[in-house]
C-alpha atoms as a PDB file:
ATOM      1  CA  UNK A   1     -10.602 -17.172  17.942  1.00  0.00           C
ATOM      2  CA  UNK A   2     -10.055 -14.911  20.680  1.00  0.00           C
ATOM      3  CA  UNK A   3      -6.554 -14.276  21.921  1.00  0.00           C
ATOM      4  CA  UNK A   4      -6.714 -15.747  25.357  1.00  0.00           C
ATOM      5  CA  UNK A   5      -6.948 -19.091  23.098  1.00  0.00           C
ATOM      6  CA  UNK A   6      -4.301 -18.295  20.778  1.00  0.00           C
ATOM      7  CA  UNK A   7      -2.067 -17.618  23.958  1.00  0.00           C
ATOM      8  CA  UNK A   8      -2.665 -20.846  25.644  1.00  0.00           C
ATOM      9  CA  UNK A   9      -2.416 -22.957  22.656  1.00  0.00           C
ATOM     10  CA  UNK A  10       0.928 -20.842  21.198  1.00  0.00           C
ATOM     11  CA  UNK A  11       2.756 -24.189  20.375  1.00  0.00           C
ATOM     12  CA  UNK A  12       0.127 -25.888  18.655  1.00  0.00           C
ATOM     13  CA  UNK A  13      -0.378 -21.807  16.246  1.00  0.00           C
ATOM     14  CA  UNK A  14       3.186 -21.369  15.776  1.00  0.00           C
ATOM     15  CA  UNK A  15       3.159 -23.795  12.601  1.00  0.00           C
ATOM     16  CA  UNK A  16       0.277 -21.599  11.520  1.00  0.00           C
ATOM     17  CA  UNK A  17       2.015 -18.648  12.025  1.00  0.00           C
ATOM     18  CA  UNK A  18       4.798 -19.127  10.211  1.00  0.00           C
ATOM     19  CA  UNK A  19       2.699 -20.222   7.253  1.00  0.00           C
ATOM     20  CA  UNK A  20       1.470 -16.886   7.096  1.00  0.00           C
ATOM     21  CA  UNK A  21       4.799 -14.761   7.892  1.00  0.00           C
ATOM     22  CA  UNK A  22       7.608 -17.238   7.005  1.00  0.00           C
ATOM     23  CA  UNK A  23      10.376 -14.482   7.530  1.00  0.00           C
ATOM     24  CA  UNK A  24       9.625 -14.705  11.573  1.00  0.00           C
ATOM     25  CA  UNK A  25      12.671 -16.650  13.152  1.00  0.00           C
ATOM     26  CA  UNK A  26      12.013 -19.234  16.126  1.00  0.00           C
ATOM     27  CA  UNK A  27      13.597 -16.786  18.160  1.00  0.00           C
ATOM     28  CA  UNK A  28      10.565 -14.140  17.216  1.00  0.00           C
ATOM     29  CA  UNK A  29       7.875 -16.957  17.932  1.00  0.00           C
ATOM     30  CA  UNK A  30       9.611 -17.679  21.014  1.00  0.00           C
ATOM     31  CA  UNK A  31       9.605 -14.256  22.044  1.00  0.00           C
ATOM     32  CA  UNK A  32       5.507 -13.364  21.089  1.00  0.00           C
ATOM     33  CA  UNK A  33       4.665 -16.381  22.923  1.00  0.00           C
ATOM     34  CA  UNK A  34       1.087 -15.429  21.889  1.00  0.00           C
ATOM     35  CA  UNK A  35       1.249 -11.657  22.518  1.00  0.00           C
ATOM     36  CA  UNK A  36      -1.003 -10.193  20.193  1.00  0.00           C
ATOM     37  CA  UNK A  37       0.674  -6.801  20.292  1.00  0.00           C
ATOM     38  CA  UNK A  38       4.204  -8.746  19.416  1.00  0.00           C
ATOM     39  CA  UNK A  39       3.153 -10.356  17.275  1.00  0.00           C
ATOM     40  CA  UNK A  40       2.031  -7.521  15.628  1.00  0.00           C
ATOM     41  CA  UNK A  41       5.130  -5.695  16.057  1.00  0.00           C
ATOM     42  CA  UNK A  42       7.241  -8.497  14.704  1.00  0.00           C
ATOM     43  CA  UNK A  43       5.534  -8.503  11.542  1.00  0.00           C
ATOM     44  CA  UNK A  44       5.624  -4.806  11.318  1.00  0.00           C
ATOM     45  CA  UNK A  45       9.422  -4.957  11.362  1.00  0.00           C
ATOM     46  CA  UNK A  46      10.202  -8.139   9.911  1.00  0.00           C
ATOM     47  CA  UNK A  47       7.867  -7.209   6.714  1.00  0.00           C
ATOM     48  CA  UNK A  48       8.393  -2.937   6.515  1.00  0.00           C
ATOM     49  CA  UNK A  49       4.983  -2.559   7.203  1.00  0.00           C
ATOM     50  CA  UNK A  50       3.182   0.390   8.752  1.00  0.00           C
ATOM     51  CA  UNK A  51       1.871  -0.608  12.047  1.00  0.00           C
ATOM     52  CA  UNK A  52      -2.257  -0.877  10.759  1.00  0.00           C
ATOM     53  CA  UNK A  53      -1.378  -2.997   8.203  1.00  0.00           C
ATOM     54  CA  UNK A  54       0.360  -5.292  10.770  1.00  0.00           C
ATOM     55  CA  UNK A  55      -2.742  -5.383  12.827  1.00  0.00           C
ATOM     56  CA  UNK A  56      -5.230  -5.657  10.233  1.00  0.00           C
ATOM     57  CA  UNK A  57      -2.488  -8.562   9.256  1.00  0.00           C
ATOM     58  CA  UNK A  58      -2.697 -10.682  12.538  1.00  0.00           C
ATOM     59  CA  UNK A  59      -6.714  -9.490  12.915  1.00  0.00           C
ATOM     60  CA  UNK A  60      -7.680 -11.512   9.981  1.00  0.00           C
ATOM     61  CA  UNK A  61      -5.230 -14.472  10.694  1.00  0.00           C
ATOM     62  CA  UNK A  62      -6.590 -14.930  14.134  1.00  0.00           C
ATOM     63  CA  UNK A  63     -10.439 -14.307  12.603  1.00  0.00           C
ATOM     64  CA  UNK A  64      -9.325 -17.403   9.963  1.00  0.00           C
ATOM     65  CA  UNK A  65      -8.506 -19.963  12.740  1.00  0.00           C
END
C-alpha cells in the first residue's frame, strides 16, 4: 500500500500500528498522522533502533497491508 493511502486512511491503520509497535503512545499516533518519515522516527526512538532498521521496520509493515 502506498503511503498516500496509509495517510488518508490514518484512523482506520492506527489499530494496526500499534499492533506492530505497542510502545507508541496516542500522543505519537496523533502526531505521525500518517507521516511515513515519523513514523519512522517514532519507532526509532521509542524502540533504540538505528534509523535503517526503523525504515526497513515501517517498509515491510506498509508492504503487509
Amino acid at each position: 500500500m502506498n503511503w498516500d493511502q496509509i495517510k488518508g486512511n490514518w484512523m482506520q491503520f492506527k489499530g494496526k500500528v500499534r499492533e506492530s509497535w505497542g510502545d507508541l503512545t496516542d500522543d505519537d499516533l496523533a502526531r505521525i498522522e500518517g507521516n511515513q518519515e515519523q513514523l519512522v522516527g517514532r519507532v526509532q526512538e521509542r524502540y533504540g533502533i538505528a534509523r535503517e532498521e526503523a525504515e526497513r521496520q515501517v517498509k515491510e509493515w506498509a508492504n503487509r497491508l
